[in-house]
C-alpha atoms as a PDB file:
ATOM      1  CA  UNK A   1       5.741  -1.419   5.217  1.00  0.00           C
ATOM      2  CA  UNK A   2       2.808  -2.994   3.635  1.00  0.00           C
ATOM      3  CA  UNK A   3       0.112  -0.206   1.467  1.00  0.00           C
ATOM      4  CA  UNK A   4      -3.503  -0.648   3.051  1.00  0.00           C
ATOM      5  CA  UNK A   5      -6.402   0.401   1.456  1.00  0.00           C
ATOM      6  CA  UNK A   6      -9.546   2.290   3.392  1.00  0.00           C
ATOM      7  CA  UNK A   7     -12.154   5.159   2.978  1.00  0.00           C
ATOM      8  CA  UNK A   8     -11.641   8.373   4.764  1.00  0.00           C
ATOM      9  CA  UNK A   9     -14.749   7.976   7.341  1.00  0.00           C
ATOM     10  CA  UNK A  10     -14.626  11.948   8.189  1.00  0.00           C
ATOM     11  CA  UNK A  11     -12.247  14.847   7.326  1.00  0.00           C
ATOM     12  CA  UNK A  12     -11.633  18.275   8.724  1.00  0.00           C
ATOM     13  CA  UNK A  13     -10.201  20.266   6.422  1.00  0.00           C
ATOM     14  CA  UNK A  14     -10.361  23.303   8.717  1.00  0.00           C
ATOM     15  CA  UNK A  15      -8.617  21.394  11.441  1.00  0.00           C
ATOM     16  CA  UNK A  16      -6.374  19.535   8.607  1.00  0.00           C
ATOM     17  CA  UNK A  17      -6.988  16.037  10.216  1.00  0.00           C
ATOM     18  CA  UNK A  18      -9.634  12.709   9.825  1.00  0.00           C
ATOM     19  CA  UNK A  19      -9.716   9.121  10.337  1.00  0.00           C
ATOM     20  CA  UNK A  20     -10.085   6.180   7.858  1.00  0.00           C
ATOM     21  CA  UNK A  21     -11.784   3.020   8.004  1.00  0.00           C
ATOM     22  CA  UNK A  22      -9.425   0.237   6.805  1.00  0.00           C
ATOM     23  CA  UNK A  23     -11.006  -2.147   4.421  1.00  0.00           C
ATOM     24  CA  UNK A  24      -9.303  -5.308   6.284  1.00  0.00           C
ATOM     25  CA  UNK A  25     -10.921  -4.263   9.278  1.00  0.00           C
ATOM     26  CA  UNK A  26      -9.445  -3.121  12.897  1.00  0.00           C
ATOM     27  CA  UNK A  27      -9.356   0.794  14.231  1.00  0.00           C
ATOM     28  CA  UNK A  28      -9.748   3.998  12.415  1.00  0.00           C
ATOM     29  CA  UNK A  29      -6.579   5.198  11.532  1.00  0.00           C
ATOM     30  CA  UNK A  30      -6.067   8.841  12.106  1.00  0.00           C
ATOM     31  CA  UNK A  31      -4.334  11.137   9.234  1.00  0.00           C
ATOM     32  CA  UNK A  32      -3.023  14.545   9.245  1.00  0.00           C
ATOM     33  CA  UNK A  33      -3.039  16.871   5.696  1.00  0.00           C
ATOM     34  CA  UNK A  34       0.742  16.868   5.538  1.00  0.00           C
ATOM     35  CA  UNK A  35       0.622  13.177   5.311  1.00  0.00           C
ATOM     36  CA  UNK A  36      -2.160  13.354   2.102  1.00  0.00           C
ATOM     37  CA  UNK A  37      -0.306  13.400  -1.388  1.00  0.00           C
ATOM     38  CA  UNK A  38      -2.978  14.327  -3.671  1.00  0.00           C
ATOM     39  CA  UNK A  39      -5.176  17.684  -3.615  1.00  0.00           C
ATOM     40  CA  UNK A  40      -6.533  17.966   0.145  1.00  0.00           C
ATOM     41  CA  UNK A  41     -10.157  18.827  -0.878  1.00  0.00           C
ATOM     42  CA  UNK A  42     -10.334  15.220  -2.805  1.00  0.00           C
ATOM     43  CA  UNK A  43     -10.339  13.483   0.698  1.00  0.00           C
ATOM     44  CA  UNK A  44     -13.900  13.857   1.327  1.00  0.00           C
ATOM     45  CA  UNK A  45     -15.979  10.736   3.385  1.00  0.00           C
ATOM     46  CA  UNK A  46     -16.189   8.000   1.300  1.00  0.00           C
ATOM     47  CA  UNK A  47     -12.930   8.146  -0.829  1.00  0.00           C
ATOM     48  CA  UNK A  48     -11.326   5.337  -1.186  1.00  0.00           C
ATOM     49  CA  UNK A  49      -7.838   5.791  -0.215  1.00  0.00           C
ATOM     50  CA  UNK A  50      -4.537   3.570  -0.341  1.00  0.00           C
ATOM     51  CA  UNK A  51      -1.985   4.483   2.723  1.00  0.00           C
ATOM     52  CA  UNK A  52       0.689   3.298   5.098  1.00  0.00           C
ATOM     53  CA  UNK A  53       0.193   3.133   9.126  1.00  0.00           C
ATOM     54  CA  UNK A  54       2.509   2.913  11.908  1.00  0.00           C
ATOM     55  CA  UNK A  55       1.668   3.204  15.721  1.00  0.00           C
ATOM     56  CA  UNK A  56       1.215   6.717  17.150  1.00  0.00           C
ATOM     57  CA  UNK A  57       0.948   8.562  20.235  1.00  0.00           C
ATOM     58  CA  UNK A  58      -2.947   7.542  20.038  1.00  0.00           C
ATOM     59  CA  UNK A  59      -3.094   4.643  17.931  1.00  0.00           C
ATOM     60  CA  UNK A  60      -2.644   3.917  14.508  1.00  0.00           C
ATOM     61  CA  UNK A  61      -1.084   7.021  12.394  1.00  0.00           C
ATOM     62  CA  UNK A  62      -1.492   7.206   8.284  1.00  0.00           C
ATOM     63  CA  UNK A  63       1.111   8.736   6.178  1.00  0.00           C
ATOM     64  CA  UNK A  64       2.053   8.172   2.365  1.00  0.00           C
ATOM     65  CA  UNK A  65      -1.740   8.962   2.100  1.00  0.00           C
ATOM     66  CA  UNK A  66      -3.166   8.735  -1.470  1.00  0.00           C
ATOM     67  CA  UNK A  67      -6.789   8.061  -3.902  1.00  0.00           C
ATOM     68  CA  UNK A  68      -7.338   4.500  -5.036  1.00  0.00           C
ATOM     69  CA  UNK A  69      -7.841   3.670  -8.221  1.00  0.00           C
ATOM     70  CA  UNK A  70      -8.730   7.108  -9.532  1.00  0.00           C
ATOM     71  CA  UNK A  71     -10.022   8.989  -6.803  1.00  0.00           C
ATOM     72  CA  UNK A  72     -13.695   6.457  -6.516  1.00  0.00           C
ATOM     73  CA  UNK A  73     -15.919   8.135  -4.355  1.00  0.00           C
ATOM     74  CA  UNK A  74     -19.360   6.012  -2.567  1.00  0.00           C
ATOM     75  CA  UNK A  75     -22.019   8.449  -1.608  1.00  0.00           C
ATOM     76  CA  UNK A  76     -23.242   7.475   1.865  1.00  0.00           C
ATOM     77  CA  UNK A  77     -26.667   8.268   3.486  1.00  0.00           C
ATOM     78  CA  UNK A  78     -25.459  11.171   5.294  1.00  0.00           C
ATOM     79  CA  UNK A  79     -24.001  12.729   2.222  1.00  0.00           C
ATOM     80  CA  UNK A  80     -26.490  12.967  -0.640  1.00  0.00           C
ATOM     81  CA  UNK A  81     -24.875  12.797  -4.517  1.00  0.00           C
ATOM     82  CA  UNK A  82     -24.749  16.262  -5.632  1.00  0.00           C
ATOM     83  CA  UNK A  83     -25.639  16.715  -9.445  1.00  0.00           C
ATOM     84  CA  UNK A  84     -24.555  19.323 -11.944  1.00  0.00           C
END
């Protein structure tokens, strides 16, 4: 299998499950919590993400879910930067 790379577009961490936008383009690839490998509450929208995808039930499925280069997080419109 061949590692993609992505940002997680949304995340429920209530429901355990989001979708990420692949950086080479195509569908959003749905991932469940159990397939994340780092701490669940570092996948917010926006963080850049490296991952593996096979073909579910209802299109692509991520597993082997993990940050990219560090953990880099973009602040989008919707989500204003937060400062301490």
């Amino acid at each position: 299998m061949v590692r993609r790379s992505g940002r997680i577009l949304r995340f429920d961490e209530v429901r355990g499950y989001g979708f990420i936008v692949p950086d080479d383009g195509g569908q959003d690839v749905f991932v469940h919590a159990n397939d994340l490998g780092d701490d669940k509450s570092a996948f917010g929208p926006g963080t850049a993400v490296e991952f593996e995808a096979m073909e579910g039930e209802r299109g692509p499925k991520a597993f082997a879910v993990r940050l990219a280069g560090g953990g880099a997080r973009t602040t989008t419109a919707a989500e204003p930067s937060r400062s301490t």
